[in-house]
C-alpha atoms as a PDB file:
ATOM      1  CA  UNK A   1      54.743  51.781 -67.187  1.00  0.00           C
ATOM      2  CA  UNK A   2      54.862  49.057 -70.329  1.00  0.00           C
ATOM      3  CA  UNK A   3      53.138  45.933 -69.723  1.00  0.00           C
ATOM      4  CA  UNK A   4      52.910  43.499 -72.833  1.00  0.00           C
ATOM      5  CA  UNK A   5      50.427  40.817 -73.044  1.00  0.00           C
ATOM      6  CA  UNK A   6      51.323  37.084 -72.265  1.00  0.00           C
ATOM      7  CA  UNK A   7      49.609  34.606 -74.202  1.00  0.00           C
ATOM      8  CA  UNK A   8      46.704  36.648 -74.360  1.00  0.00           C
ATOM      9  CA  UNK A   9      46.793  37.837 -70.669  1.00  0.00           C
ATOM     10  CA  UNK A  10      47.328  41.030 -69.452  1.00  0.00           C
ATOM     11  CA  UNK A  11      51.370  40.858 -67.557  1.00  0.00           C
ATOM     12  CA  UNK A  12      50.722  42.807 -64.155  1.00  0.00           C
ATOM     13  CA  UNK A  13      54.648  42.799 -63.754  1.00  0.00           C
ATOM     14  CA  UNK A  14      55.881  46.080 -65.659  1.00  0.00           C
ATOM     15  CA  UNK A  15      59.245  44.740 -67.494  1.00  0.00           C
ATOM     16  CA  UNK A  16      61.263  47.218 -65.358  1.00  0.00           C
ATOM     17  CA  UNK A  17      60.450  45.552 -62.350  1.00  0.00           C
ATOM     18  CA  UNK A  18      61.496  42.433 -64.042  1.00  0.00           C
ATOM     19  CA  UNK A  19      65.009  43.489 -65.123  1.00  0.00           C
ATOM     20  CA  UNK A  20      65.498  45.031 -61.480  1.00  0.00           C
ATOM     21  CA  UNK A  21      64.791  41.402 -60.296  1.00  0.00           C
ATOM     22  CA  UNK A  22      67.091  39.980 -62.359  1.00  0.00           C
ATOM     23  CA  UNK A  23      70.321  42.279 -61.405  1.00  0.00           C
ATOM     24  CA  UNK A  24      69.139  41.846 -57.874  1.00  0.00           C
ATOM     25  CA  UNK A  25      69.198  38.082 -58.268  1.00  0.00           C
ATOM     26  CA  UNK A  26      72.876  38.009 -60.163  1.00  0.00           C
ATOM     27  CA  UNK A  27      74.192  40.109 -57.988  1.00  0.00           C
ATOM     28  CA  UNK A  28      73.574  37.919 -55.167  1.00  0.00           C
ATOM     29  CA  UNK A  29      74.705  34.576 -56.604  1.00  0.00           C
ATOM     30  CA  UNK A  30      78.053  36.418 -57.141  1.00  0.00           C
ATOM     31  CA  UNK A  31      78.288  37.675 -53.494  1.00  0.00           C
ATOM     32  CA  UNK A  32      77.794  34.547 -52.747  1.00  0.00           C
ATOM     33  CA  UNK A  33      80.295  32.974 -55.254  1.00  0.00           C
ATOM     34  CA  UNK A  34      83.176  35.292 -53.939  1.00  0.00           C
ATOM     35  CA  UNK A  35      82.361  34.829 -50.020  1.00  0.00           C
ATOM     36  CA  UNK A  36      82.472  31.017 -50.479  1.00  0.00           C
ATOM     37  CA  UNK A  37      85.721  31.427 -52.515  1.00  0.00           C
ATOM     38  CA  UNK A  38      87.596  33.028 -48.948  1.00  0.00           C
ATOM     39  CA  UNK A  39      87.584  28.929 -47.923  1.00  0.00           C
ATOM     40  CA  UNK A  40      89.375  27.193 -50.757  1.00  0.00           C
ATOM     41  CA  UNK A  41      90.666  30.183 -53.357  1.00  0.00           C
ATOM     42  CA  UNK A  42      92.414  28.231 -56.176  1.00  0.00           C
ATOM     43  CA  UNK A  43      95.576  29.698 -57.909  1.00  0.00           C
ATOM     44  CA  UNK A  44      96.158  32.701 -55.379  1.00  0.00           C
ATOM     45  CA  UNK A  45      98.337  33.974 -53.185  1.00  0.00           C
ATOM     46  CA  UNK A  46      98.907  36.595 -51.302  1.00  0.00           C
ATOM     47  CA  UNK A  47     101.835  39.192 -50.811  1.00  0.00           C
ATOM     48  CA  UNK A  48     103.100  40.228 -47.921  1.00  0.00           C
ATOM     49  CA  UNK A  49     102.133  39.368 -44.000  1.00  0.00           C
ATOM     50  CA  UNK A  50     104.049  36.337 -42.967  1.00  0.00           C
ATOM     51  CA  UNK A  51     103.783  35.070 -39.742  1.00  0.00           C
ATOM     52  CA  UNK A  52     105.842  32.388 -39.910  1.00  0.00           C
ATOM     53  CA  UNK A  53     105.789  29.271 -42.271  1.00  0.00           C
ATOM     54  CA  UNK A  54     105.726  25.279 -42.344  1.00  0.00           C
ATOM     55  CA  UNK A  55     105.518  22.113 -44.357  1.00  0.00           C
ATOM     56  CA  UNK A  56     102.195  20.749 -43.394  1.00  0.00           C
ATOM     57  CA  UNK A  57     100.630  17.329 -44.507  1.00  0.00           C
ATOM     58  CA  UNK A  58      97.805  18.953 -46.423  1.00  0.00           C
ATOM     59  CA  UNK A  59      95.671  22.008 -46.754  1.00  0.00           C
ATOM     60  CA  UNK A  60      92.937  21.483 -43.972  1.00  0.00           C
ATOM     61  CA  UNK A  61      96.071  21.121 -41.714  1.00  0.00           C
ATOM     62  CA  UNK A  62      97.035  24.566 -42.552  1.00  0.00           C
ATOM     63  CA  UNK A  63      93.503  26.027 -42.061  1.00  0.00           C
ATOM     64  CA  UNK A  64      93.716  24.098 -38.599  1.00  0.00           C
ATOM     65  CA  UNK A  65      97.274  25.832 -37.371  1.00  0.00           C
ATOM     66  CA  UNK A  66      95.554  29.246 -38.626  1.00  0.00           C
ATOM     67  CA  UNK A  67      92.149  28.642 -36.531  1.00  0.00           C
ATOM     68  CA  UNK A  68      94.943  27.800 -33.630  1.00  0.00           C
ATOM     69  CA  UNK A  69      96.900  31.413 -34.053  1.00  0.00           C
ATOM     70  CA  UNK A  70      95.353  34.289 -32.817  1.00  0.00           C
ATOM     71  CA  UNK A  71      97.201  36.330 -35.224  1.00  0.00           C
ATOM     72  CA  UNK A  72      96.477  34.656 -38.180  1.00  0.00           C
ATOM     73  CA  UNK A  73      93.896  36.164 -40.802  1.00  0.00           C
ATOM     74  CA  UNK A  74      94.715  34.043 -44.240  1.00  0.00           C
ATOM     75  CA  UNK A  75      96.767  30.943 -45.658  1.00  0.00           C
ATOM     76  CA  UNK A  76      98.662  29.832 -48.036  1.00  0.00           C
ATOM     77  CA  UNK A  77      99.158  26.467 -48.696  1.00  0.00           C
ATOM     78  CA  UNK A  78     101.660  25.784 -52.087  1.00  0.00           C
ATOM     79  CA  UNK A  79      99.959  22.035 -53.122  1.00  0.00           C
ATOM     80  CA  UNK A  80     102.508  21.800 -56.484  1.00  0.00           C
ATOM     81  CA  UNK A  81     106.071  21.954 -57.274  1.00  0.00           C
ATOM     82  CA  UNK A  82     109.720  22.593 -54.700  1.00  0.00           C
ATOM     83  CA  UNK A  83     108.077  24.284 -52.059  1.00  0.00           C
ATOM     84  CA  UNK A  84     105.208  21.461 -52.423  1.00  0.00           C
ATOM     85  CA  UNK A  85     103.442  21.114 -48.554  1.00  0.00           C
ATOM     86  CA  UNK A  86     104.841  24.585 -47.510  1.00  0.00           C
ATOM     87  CA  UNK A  87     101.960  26.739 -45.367  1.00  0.00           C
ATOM     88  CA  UNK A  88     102.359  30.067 -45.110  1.00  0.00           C
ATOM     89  CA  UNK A  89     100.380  31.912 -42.186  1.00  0.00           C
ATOM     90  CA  UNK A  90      99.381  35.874 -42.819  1.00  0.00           C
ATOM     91  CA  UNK A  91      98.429  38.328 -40.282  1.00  0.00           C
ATOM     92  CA  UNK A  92      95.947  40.914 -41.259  1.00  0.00           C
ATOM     93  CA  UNK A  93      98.829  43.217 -42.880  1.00  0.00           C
ATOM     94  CA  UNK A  94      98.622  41.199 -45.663  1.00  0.00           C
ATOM     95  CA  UNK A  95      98.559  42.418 -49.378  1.00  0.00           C
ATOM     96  CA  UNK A  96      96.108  42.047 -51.968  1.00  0.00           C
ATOM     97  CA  UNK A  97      95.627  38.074 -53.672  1.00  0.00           C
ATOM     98  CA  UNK A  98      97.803  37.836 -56.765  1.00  0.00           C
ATOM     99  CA  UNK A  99      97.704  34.364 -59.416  1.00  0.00           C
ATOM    100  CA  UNK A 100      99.843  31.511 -58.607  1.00  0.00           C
ATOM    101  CA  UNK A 101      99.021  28.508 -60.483  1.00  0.00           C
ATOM    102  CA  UNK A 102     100.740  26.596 -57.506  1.00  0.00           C
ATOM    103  CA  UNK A 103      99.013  27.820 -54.663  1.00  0.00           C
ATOM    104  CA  UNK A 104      95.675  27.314 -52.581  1.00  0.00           C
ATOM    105  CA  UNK A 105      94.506  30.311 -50.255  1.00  0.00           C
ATOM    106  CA  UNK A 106      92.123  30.438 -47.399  1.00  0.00           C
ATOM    107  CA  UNK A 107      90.801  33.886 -45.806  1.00  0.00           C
ATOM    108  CA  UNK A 108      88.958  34.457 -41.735  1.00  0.00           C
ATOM    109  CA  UNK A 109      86.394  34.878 -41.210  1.00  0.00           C
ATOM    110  CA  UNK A 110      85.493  31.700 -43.331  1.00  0.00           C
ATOM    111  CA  UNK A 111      88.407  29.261 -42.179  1.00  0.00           C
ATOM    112  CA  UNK A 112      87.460  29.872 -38.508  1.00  0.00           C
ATOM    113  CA  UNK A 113      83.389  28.591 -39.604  1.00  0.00           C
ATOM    114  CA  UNK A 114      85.045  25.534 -41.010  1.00  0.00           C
ATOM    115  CA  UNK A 115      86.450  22.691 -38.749  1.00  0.00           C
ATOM    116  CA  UNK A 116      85.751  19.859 -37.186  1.00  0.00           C
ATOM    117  CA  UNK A 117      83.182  20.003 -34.609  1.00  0.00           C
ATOM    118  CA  UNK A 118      81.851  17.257 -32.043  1.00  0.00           C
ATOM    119  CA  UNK A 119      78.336  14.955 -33.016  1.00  0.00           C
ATOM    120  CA  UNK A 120      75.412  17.752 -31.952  1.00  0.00           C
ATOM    121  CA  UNK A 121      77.803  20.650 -31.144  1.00  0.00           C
ATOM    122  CA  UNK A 122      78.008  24.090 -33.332  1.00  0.00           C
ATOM    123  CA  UNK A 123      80.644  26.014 -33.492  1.00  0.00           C
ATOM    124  CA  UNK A 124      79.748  28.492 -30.694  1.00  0.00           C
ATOM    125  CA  UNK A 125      79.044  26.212 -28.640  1.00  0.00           C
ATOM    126  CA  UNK A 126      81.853  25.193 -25.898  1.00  0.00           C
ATOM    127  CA  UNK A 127      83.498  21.811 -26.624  1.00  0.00           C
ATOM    128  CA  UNK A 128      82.623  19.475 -23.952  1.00  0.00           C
ATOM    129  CA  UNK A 129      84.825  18.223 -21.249  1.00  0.00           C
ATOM    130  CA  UNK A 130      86.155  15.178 -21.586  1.00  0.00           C
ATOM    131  CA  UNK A 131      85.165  12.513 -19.373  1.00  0.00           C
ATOM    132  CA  UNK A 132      87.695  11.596 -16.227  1.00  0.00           C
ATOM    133  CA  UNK A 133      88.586   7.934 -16.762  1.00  0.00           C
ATOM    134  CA  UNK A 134      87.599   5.404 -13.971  1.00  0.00           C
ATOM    135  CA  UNK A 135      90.541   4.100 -11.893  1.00  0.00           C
ATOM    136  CA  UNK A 136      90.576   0.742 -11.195  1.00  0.00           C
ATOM    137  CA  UNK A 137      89.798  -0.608  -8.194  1.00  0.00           C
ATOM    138  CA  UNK A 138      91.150  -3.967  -9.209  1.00  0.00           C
ATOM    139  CA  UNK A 139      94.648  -4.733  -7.086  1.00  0.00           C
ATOM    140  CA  UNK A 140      97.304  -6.309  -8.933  1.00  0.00           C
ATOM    141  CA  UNK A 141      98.594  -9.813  -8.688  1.00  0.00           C
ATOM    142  CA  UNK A 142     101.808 -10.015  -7.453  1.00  0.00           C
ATOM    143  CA  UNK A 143     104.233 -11.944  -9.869  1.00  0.00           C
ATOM    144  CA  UNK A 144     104.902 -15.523  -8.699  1.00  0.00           C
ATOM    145  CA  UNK A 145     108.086 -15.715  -5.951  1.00  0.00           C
ATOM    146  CA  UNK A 146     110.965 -16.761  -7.125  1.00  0.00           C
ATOM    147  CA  UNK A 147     114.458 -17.055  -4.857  1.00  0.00           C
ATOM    148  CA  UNK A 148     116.681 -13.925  -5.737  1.00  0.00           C
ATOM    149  CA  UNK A 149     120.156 -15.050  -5.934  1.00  0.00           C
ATOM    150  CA  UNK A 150     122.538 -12.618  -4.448  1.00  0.00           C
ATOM    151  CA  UNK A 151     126.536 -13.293  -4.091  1.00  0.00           C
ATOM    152  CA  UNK A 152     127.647 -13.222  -0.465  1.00  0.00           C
ATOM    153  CA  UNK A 153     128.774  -9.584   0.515  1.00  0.00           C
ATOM    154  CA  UNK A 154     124.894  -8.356  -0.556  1.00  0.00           C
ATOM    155  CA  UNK A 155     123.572 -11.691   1.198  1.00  0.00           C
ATOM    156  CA  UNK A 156     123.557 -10.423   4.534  1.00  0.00           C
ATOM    157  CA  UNK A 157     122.806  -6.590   3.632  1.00  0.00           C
ATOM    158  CA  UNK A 158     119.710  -8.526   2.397  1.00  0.00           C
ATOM    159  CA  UNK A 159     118.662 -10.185   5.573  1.00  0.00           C
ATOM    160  CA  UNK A 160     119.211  -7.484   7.694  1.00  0.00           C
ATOM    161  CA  UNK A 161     116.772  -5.318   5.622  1.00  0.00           C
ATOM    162  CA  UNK A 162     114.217  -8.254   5.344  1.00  0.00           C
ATOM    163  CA  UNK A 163     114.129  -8.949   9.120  1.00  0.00           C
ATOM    164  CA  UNK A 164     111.266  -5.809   9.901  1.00  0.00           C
ATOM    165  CA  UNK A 165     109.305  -7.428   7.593  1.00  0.00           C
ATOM    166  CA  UNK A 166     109.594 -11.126   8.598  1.00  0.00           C
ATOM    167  CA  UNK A 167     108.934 -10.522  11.837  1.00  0.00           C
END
């Protein structure tokens, strides 16, 4: 065991110990780096595994149709250039990620933790059921009565029908 003095004081911490802290330490911010980059991967793509493929309006709506299909285990969203909007959905027989300076990818098990979820819910929760509306109990007003014209054949088809109710 080395320990070297600091200002004066005796370091309890052999320097061994301190290196092993240090890998341990960078090794987790870049665990953590590449699991956050399965949401939003810049400039990839991915080979192989389509699904089936759409323009959407932007990238969170192609996350959203992936969190929607079973089958779905990545995205590809192409942000730039002709096939600008077009979302590509991949099942999990999808190749490896490959540069494309054009394209935004998203990976499961990450795009199913993001979303939208309601005021106090979390996403294991069960969304709530949405309240029945109250029917009205008001009645309508009838519209004001005005004569109804009919031409002479229909006239008396008319009266014959509105006798019952007349009385």
């Amino acid at each position: 065991w080395y320990q070297r003095r600091v200002r004066g004081v005796k370091n309890k911490f052999p320097v061994c110990l301190l290196k092993m802290k240090l890998v341990f330490a960078i090794t987790l911010i870049l665990v953590g780096v590449a699991v956050a980059d399965d949401c939003f991967a810049t400039n990839t793509d991915v080979w192989f595994g389509d699904i089936y493929s759409y323009y959407a309006a932007d990238f969170n709506a192609c996350k959203a149709r992936c969190r929607s299909d079973g089958r779905c285990r990545a995205v590809v969203f192409y942000h730039w250039g002709a096939m600008r909007g077009k979302c590509f959905l991949k099942n999990g027989g999808h190749g490896g990620r490959i540069h494309c300076a054009w394209c935004w990818a998203a990976f499961k098990p990450c795009i199913d933790q993001e979303g939208p979820c309601p005021a106090g819910q979390y996403k294991n929760t069960p969304a709530p059921v949405p309240p029945v509306p109250l029917v009205s109990t008001v009645e309508p007003v009838p519209p004001a009565a005005q004569p109804v014209l009919l031409d002479p054949p229909h006239q008396k088809t008319a009266t014959l029908l509105m006798e019952p109710l007349l009385g």
